[in-house]
Protein backbone atom coordinates (compact mmCIF):
# COMPACT_ATOMS: atom_id res chain seq x y z
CA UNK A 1 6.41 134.17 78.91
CA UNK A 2 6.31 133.93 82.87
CA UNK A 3 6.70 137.82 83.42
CA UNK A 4 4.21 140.14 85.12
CA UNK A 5 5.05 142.83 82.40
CA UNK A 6 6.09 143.78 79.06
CA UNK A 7 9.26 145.68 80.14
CA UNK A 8 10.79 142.33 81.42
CA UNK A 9 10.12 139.86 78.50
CA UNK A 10 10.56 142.55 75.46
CA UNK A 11 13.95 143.06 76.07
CA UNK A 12 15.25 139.41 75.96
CA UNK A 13 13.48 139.22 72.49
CA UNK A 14 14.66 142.27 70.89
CA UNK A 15 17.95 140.69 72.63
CA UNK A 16 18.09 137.18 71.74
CA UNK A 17 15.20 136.70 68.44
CA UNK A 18 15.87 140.03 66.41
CA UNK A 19 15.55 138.58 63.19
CA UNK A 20 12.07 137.39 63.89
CA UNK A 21 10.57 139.07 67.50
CA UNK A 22 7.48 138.18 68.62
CA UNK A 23 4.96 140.11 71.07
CA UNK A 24 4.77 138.39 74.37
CA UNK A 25 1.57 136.69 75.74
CA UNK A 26 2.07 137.36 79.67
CA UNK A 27 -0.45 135.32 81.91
CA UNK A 28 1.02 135.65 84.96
CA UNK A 29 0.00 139.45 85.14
CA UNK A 30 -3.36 138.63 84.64
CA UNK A 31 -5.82 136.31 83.79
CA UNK A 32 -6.84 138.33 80.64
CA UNK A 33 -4.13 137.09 78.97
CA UNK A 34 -4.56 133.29 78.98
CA UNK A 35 -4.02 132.44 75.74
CA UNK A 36 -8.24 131.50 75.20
CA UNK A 37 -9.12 134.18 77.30
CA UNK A 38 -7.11 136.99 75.50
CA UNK A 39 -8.96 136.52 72.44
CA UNK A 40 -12.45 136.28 73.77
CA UNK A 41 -13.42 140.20 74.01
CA UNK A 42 -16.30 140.81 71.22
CA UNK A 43 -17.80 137.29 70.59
CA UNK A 44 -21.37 137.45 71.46
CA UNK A 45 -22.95 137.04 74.73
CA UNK A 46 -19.53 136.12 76.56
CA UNK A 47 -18.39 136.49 79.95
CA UNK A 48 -15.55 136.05 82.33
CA UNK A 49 -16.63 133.76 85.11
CA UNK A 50 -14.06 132.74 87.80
CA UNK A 51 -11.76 132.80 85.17
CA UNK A 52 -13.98 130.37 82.86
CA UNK A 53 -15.07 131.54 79.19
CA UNK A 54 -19.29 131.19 79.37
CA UNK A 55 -21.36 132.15 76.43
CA UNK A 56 -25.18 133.00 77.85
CA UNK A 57 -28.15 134.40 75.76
CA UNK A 58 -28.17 137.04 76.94
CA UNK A 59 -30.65 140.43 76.57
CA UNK A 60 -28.95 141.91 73.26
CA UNK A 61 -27.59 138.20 72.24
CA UNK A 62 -28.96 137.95 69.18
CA UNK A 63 -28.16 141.50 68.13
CA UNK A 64 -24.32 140.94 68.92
CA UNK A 65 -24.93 138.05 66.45
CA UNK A 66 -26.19 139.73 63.26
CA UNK A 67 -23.34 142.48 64.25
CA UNK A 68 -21.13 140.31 64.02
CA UNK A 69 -22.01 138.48 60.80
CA UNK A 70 -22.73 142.49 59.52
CA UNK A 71 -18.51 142.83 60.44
CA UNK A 72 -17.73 139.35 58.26
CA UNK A 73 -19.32 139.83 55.33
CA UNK A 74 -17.90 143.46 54.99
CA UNK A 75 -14.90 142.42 56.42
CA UNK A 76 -15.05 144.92 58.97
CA UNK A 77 -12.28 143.89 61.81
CA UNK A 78 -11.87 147.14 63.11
CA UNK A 79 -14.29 146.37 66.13
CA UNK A 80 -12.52 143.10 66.84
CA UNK A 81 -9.06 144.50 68.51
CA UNK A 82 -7.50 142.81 71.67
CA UNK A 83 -7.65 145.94 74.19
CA UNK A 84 -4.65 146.77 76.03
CA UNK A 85 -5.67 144.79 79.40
CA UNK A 86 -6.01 141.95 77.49
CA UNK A 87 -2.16 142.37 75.31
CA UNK A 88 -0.21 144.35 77.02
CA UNK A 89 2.70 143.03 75.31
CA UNK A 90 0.97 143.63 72.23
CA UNK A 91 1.27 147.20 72.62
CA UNK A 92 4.36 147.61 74.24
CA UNK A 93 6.22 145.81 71.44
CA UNK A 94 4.18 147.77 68.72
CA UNK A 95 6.07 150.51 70.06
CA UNK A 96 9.71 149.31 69.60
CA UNK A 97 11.97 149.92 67.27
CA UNK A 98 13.05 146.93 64.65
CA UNK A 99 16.32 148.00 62.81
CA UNK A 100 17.00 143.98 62.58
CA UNK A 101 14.00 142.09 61.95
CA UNK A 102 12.96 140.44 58.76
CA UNK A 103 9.30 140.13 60.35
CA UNK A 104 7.15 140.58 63.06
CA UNK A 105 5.61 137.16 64.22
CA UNK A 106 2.23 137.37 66.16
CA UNK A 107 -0.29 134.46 67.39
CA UNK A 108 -3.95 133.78 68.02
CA UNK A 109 -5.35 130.87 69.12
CA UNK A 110 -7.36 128.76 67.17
CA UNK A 111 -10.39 127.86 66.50
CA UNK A 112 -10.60 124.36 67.80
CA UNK A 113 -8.84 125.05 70.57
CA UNK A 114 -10.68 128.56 71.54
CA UNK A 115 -14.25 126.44 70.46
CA UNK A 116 -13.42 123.51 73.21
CA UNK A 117 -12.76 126.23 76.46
CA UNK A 118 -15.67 128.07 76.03
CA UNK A 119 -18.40 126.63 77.05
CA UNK A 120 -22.64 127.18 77.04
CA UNK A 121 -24.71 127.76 80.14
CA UNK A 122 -24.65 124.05 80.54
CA UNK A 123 -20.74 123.35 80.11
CA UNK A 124 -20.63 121.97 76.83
CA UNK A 125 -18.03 123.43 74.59
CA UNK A 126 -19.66 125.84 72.14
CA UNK A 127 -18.01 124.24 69.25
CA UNK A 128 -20.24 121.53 69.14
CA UNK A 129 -23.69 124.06 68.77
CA UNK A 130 -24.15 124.57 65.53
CA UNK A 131 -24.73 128.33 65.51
CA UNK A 132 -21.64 129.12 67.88
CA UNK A 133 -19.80 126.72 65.60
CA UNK A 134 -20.04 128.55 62.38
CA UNK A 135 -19.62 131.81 64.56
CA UNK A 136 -16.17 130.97 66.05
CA UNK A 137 -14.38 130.95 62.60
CA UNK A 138 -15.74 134.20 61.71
CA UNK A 139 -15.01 136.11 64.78
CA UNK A 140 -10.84 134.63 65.25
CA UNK A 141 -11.11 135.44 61.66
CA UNK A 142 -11.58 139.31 62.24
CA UNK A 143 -9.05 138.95 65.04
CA UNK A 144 -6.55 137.82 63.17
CA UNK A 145 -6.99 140.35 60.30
CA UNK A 146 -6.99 143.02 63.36
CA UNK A 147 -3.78 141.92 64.82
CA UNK A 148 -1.82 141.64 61.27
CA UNK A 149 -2.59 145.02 60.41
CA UNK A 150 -1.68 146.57 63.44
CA UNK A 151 1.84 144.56 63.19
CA UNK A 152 2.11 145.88 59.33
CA UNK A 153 2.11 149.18 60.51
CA UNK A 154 4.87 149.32 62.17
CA UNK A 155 6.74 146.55 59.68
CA UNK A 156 5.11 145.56 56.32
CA UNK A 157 6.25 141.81 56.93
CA UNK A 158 4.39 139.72 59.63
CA UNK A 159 3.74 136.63 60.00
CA UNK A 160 0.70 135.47 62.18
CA UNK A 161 0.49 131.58 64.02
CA UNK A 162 -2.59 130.02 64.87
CA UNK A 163 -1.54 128.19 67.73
CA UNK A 164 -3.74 124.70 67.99
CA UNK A 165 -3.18 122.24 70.82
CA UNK A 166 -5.95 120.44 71.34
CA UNK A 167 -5.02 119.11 67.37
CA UNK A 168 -3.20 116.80 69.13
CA UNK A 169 -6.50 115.25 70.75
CA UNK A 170 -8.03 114.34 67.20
CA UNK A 171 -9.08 111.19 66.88
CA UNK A 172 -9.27 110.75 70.89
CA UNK A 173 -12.90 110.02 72.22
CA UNK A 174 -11.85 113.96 74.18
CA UNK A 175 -12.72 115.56 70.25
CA UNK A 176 -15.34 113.78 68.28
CA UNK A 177 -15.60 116.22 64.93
CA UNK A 178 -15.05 115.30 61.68
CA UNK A 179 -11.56 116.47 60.28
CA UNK A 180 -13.22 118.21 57.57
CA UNK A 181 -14.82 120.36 59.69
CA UNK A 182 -11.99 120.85 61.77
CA UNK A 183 -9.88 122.17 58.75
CA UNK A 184 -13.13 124.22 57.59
CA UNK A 185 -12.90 126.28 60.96
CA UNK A 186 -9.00 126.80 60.11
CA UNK A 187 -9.33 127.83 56.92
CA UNK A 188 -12.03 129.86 57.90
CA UNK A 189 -9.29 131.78 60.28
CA UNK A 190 -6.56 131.59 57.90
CA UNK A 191 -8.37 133.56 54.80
CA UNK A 192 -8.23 136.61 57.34
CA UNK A 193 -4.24 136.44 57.17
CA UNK A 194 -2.82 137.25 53.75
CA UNK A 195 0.85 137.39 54.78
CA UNK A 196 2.89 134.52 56.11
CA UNK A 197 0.32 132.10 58.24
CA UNK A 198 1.52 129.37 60.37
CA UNK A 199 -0.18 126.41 62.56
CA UNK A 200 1.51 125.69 65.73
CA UNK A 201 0.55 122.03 67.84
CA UNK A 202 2.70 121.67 70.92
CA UNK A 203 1.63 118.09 70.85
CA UNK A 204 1.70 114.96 68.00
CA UNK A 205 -1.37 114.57 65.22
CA UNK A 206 -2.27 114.16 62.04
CA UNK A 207 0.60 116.38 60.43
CA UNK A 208 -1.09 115.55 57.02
CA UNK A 209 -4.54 117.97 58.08
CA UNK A 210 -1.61 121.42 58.12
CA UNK A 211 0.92 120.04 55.33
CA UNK A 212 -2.05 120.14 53.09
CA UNK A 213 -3.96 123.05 54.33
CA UNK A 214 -3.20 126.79 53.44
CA UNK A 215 -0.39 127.89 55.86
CA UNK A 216 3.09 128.49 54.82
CA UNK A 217 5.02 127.71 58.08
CA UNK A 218 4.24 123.94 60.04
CA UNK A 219 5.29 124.83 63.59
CA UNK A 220 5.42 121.60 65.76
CA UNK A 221 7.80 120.34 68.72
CA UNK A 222 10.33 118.98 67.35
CA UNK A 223 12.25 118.19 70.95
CA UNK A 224 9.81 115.49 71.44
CA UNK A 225 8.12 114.45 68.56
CA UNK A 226 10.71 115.33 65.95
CA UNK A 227 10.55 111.82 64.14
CA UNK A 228 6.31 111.90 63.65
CA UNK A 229 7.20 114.00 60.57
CA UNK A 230 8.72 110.99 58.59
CA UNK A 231 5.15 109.31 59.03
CA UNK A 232 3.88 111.54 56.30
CA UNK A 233 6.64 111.91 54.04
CA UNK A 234 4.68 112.45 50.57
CA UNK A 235 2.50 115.21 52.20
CA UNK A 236 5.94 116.87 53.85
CA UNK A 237 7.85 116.80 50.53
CA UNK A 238 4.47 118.84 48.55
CA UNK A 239 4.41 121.05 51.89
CA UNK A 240 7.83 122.15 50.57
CA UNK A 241 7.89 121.51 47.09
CA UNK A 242 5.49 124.45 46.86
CA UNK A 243 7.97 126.06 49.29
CA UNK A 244 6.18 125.82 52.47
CA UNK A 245 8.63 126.21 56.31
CA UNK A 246 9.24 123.85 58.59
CA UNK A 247 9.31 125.78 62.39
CA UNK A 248 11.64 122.78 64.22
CA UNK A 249 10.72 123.30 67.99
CA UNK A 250 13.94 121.72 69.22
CA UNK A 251 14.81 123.84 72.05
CA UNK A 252 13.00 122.11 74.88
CA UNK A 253 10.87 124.32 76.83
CA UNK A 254 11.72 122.25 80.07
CA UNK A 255 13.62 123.69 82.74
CA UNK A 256 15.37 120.29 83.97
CA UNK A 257 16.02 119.45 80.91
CA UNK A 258 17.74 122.28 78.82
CA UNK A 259 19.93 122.26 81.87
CA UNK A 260 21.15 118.67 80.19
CA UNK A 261 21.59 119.55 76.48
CA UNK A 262 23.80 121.56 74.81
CA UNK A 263 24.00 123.39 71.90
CA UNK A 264 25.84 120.47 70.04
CA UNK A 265 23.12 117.82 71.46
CA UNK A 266 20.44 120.15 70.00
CA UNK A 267 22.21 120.32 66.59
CA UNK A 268 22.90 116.33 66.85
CA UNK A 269 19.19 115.88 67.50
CA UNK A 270 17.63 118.65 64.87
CA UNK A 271 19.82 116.92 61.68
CA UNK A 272 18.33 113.30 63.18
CA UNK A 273 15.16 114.61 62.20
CA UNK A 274 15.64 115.59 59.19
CA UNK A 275 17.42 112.80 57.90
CA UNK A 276 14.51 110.96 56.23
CA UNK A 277 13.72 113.92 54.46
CA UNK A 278 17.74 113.50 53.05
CA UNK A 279 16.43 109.80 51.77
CA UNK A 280 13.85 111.09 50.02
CA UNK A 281 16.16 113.00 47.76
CA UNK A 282 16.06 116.71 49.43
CA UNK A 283 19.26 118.09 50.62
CA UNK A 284 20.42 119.01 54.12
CA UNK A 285 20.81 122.60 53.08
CA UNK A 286 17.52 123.34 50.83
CA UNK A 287 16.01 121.96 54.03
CA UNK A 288 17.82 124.29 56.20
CA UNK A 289 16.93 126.69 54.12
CA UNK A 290 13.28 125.95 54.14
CA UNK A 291 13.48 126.26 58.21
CA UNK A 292 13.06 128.20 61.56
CA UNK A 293 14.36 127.23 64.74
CA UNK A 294 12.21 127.75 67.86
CA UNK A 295 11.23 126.52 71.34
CA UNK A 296 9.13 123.34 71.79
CA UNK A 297 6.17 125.55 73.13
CA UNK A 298 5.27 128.44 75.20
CA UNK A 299 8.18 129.10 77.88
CA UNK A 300 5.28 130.86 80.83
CA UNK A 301 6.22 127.52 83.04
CA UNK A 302 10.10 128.39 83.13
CA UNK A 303 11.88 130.74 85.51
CA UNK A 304 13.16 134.27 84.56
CA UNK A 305 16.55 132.22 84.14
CA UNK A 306 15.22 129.56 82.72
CA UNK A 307 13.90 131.82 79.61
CA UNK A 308 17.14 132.55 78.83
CA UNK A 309 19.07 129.51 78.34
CA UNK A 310 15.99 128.76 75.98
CA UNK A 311 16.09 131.47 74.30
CA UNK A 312 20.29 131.80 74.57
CA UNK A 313 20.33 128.36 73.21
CA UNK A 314 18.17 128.57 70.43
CA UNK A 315 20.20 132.18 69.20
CA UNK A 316 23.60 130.04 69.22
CA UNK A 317 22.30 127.03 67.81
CA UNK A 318 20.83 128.89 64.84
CA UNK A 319 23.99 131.22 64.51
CA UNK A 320 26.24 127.82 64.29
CA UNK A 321 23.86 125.94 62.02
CA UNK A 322 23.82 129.03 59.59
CA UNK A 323 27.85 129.14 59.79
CA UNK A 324 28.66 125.58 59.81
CA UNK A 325 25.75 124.14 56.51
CA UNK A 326 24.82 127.56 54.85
């Protein structure tokens, strides 16, 4: 969210998301919480470098390492928490009050994504060393477990996104590992989270390397790519046959344009998408019922005002859906 602290962006989403709020990532009041940088505090030999991510070998390097795998295998996350300067949000919102939600949602970011902005001494990304590469999974791992139970205890229910961009990148010369050890990574992350786990891509991929993977909500942006779905139709219908969630980003997170649509042209456009999933013998409302409405992506780009008409829409547009097919 674009606010320089938590007391501005809480407020709209104890306001406007109730059922499901979310703590805020706020980069624009401070660097720390870039969405690779906020998760970086911890992994061995890392630094903060005019606001780059550098690993370096440095004097107790190898130490930090066997610590680390030490924490893993005991499953020890307690020394992998996001501090304060790094979340404020985080904090903030774990002190709230949540009369009306049915979860708390949270978010780390991924493993490839995290692996490809950090980089080595010599710029490479460390996700292509093999010792940083079978490192990454196990430290986001212990974050993740870190974060969930601090949400459960405030609410037992949580649910906990890995948020992946660069999956849209695979198969582009920009990402050159294999998809199985792509999904190994994200696995790797998504064994720390034993409530609801989710995958977010803002962008288009292979939708068939989540519908098949271990997560129980498919978060994608549905504004724009709403239709790539259809492409992999048998692996969407098991992704809810064993009652997996569809999170239909169809609230564009574009200032310009939300300013065009209304809540009818986002209900028009969400019930386009899911028509082939109506010729494939599923019905409009076990889909609906099988769904979350969200933004497209992150809303840090928009204006104050901006965030809510987003967030305005997308609370009307799920009220009228809810009235008008369930």
């Amino acid at each position: 969210m674009p606010y320089t602290s938590p007391e501005e962006s809480i407020p709209l989403i104890l306001k406007y998301l109730p059922a499901l709020p979310h703590w805020p990532q706020l980069p624009k009041r401070s660097i720390k919480e870039n969405m690779y940088i906020q998760f970086s505090e911890g992994f061995p030999g890392i630094s903060l470098r005019e606001n780059n991510l550098i690993v370096e070998q440095k004097e107790i390097f190898y130490d930090e390492i066997e610590q680390l795998i030490n924490n893993y295998d005991n499953n020890d996350f307690h020394s992998y928490r996001v501090s304060s300067d790094y979340a404020s949000g985080l904090y903030s919102f774990t002190d709230q009050q949540f009369p009306n939600a049915l979860a708390l949602k949270g978010q780390i970011t991924g493993p490839l994504s995290w692996g490809l902005c950090v980089k080595d001494t010599r710029g490479i990304p460390i996700i292509y060393d093999d010792l940083f590469g079978e490192l990454i999974g196990k430290f986001l791992k212990l974050k993740a477990s870190w974060q969930e139970n601090l949400l459960k205890e405030v609410l037992p229910e949580t649910i906990i996104f890995i948020d992946e961009p660069y999956l849209s990148s695979i198969g582009s010369v920009f990402i050159t590992l294999p998809q199985d050890t792509i999904k190994s990574l994200m696995e790797e992350v998504l064994s720390g989270i034993k409530g609801f786990k989710g995958v977010h891509c803002c962008g288009n991929t292979d939708w068939s390397l989540l519908l098949n993977s271990s997560i129980n909500i498919l978060s994608f942006d549905a504004y724009n790519y709403g239709d790539s779905l259809g492409l992999y139709i048998n692996d969407l219908l098991s992704f809810l046959n064993r009652g997996g969630v569809i999170a239909w980003g169809i609230v564009p997170n574009d200032e310009e344009i939300i300013e065009l649509e209304t809540v009818q042209s986002l209900c028009d456009r969400l019930l386009k998408n899911i028509n082939p999933l109506l010729e494939v013998g599923f019905s409009r409302e076990d889909i609906l019922k099988q769904s979350l409405l969200t933004s497209s992506c992150g809303l840090a780009s928009l204006t104050p005002c901006g965030v809510e008409k987003v967030l305005a829409s997308l609370s009307i547009l799920s009220r009228e859906i809810q009235d008008k097919y369930l």
